[in-house]
N, C-alpha and C. Protein backbone atom coordinates (compact mmCIF):
# COMPACT_ATOMS: atom_id res chain seq x y z
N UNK A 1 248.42 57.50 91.64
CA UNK A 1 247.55 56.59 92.35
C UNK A 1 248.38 55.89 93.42
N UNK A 2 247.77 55.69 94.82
CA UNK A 2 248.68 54.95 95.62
C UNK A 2 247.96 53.54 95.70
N UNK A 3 248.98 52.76 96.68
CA UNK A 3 248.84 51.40 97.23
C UNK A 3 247.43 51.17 97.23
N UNK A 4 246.80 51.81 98.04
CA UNK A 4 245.33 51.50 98.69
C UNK A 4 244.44 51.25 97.28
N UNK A 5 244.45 52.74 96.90
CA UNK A 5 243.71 52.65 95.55
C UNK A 5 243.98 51.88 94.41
N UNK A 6 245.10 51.26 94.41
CA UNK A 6 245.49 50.37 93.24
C UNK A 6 244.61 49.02 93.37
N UNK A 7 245.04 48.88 95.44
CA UNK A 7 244.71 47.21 95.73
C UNK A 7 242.85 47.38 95.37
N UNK A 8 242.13 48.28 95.57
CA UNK A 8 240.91 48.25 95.72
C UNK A 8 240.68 47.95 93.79
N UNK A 9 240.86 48.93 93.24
CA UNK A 9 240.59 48.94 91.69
C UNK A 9 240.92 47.75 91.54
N UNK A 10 242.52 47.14 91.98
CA UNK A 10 242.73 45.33 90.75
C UNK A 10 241.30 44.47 91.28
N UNK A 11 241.24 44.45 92.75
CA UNK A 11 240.52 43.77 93.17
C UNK A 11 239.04 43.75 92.57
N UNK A 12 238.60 44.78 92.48
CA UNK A 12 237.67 44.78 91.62
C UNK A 12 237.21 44.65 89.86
N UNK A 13 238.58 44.97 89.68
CA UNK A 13 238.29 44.58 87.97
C UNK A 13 238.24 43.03 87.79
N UNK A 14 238.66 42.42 88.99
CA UNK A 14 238.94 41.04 88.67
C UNK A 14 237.89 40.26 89.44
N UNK A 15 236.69 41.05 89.93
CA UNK A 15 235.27 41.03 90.49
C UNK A 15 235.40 39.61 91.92
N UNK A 16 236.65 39.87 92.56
CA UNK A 16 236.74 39.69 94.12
C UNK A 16 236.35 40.71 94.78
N UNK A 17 235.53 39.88 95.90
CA UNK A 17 235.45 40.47 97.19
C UNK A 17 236.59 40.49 97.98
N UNK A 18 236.16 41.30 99.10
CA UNK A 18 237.30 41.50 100.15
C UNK A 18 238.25 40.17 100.85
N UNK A 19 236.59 39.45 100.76
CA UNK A 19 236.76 37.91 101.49
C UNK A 19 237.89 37.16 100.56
N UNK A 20 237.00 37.24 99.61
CA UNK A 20 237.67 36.64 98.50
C UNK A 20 239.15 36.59 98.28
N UNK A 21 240.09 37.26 98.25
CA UNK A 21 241.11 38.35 98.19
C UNK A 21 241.41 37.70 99.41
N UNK A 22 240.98 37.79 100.55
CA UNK A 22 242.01 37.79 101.94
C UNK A 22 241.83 36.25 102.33
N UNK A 23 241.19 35.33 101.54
CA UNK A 23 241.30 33.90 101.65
C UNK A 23 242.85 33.67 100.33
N UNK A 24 242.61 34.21 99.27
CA UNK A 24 244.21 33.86 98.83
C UNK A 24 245.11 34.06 98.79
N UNK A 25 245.06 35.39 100.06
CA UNK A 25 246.63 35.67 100.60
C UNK A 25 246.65 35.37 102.05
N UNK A 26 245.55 34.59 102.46
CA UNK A 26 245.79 34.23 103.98
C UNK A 26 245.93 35.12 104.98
N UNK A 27 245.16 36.69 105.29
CA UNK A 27 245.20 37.05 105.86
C UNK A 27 243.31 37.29 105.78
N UNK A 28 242.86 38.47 106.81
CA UNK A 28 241.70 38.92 106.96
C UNK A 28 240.72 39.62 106.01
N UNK A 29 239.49 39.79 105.75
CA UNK A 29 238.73 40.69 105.04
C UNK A 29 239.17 42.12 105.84
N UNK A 30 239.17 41.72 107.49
CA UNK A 30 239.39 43.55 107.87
C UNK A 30 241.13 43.87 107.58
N UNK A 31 241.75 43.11 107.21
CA UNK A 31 243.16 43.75 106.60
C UNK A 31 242.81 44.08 105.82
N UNK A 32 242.13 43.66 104.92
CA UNK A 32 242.06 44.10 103.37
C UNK A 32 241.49 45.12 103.57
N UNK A 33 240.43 45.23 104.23
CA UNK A 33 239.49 46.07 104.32
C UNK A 33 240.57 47.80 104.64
N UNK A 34 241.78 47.58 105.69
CA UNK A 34 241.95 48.58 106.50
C UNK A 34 243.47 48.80 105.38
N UNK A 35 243.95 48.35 104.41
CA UNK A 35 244.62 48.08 103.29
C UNK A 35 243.86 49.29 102.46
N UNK A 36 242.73 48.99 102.20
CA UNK A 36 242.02 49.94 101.14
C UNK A 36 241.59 51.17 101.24
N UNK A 37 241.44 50.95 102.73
CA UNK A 37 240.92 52.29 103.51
C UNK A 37 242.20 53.35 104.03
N UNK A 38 243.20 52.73 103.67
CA UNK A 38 244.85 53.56 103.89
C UNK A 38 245.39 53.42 105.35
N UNK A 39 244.47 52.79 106.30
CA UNK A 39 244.49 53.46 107.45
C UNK A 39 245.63 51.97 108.25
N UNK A 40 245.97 51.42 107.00
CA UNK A 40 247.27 50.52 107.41
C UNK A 40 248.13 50.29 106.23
N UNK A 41 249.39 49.76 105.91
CA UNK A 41 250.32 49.62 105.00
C UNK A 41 250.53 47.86 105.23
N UNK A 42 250.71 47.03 104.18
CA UNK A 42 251.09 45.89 104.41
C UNK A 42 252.47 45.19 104.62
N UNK A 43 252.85 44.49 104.99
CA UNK A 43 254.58 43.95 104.74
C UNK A 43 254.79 43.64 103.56
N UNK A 44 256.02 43.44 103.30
CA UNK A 44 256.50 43.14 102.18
C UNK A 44 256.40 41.73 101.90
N UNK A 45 256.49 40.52 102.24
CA UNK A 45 255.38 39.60 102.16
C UNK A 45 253.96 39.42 101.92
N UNK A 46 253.52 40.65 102.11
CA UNK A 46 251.76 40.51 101.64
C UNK A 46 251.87 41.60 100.61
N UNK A 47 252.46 42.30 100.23
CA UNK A 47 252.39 42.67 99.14
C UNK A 47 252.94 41.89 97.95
N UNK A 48 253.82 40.93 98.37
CA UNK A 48 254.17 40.09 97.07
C UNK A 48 253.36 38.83 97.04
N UNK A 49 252.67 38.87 98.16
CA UNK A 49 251.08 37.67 97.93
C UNK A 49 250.06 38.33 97.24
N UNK A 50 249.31 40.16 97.77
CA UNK A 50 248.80 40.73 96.77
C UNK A 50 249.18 40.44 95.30
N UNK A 51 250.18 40.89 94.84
CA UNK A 51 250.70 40.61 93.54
C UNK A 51 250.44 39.82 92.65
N UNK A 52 251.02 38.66 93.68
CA UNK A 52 251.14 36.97 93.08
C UNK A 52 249.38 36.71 92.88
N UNK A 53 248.41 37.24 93.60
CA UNK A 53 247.34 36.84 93.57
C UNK A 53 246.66 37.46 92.05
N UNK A 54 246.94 38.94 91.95
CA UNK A 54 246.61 39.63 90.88
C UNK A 54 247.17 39.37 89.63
N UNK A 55 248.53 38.48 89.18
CA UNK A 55 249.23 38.64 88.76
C UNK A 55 249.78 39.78 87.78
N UNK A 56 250.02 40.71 88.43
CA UNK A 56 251.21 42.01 88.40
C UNK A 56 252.05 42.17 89.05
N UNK A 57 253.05 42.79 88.72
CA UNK A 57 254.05 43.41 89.48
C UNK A 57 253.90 43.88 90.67
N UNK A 58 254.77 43.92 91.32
CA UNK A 58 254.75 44.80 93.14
C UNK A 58 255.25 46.33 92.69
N UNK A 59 255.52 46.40 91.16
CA UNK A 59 255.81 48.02 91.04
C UNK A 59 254.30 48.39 90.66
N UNK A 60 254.00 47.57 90.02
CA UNK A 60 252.08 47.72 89.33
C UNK A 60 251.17 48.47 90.49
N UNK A 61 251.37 47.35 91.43
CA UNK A 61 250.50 46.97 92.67
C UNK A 61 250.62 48.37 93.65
N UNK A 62 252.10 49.25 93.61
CA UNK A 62 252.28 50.15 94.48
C UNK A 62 252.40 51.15 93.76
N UNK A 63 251.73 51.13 92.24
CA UNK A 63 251.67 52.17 91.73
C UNK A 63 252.84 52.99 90.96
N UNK A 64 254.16 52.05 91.48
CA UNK A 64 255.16 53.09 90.86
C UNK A 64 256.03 52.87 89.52
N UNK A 65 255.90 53.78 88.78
CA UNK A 65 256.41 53.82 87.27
C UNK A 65 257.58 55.11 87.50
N UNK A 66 258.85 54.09 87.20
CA UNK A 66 259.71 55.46 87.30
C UNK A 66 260.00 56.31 85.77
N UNK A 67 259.58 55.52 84.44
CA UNK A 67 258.98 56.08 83.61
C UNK A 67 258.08 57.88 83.97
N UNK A 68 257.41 57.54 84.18
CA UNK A 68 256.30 58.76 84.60
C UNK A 68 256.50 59.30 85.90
N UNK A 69 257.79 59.36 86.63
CA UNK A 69 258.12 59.82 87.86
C UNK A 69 259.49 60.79 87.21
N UNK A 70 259.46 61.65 86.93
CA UNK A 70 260.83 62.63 86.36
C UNK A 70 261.61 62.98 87.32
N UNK A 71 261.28 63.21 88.15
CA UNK A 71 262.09 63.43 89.37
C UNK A 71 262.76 62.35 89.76
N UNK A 72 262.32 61.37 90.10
CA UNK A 72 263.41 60.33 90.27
C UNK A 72 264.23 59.38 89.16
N UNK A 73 263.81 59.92 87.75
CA UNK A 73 264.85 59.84 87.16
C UNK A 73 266.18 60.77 86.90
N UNK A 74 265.64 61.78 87.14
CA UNK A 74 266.65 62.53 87.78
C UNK A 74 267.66 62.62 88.26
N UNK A 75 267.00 62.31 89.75
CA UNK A 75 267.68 61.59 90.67
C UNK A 75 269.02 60.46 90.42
N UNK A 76 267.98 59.36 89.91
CA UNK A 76 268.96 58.25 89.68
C UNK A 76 269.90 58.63 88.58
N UNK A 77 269.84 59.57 87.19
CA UNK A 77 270.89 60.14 86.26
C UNK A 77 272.01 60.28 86.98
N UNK A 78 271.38 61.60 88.15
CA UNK A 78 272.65 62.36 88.49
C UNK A 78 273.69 61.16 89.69
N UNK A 79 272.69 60.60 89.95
CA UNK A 79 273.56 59.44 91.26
C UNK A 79 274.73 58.70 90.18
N UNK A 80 274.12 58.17 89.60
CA UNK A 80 275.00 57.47 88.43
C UNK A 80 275.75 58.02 87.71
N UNK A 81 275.45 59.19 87.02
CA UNK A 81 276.65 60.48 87.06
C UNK A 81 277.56 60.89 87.82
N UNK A 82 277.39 60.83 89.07
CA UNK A 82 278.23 60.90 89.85
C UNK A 82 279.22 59.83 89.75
N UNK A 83 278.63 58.52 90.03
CA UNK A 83 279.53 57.78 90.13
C UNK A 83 280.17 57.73 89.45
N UNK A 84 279.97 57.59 88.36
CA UNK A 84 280.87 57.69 86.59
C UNK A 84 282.28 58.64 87.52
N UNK A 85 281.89 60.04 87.56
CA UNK A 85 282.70 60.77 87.70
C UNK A 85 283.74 60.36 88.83
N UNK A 86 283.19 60.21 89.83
CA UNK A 86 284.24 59.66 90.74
C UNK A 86 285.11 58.00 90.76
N UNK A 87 284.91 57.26 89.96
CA UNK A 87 285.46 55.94 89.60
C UNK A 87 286.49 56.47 88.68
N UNK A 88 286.10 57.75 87.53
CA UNK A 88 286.97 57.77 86.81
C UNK A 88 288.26 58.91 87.74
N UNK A 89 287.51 60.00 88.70
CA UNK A 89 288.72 60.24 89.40
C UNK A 89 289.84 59.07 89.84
N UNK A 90 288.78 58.75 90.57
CA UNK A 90 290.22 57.22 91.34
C UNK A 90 291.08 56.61 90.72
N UNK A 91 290.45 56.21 89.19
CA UNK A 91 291.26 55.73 88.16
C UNK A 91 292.36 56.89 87.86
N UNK A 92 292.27 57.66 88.11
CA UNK A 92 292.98 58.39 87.40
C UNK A 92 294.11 59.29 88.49
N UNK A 93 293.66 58.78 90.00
CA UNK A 93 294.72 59.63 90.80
C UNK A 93 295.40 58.11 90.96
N UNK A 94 294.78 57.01 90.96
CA UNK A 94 295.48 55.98 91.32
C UNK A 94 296.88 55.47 89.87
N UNK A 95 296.11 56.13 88.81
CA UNK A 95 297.25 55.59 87.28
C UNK A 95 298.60 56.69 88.01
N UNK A 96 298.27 57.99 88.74
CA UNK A 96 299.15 58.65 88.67
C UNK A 96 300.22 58.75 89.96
N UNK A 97 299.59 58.35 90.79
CA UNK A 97 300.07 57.98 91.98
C UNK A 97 300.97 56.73 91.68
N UNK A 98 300.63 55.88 91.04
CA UNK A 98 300.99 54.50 91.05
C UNK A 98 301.52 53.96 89.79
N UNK A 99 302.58 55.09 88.77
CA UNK A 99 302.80 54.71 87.61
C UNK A 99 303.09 53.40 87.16
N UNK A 100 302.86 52.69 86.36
CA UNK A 100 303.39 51.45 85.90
C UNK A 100 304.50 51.32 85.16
């Protein structure tokens, strides 16, 4: 599920209008409106007013669970794997380079 479709569904389970919604984050009904309709992305300031308004998360709000995303755990394993590996190189050309 993305952004758009998330903001439209909270908004409605929590039986606001558009108006409604864009009076307590201080922007427009046609932001919201053009928010839901995909056909704009918000700043990162109005997404943590979305949020704050819904009260959920900005991971909630944009849909993303890296739980249920495998690929980017993945990702982040092998990044961090990496690093492991190369901290322990350095440690280990630097013990030898640099006996004590």
């Amino acid at each position: 599920m993305n952004f758009s479709n998330n903001l439209k569904k909270i908004r409605k389970s929590l039986k606001l209008s558009q108006a409604d919604l864009a009076e307590l984050v201080k922007i427009s009904q046609r932001t919201i409106s053009h928010y839901e309709k995909g056909d704009s992305e918000p700043e990162l300031v109005i997404v943590c007013r979305l949020a704050d308004a819904f009260s959920v998360s900005v991971d909630q709000l944009l849909g993303y669970d890296a739980n249920n995303d495998p690929d980017r755990y993945t990702e982040l394993k092998n990044l961090t794997l990496e690093y492991y590996h190369k901290k322990k190189e350095a440690e280990y050309k630097l013990k030898n380079d640099f006996p004590i």
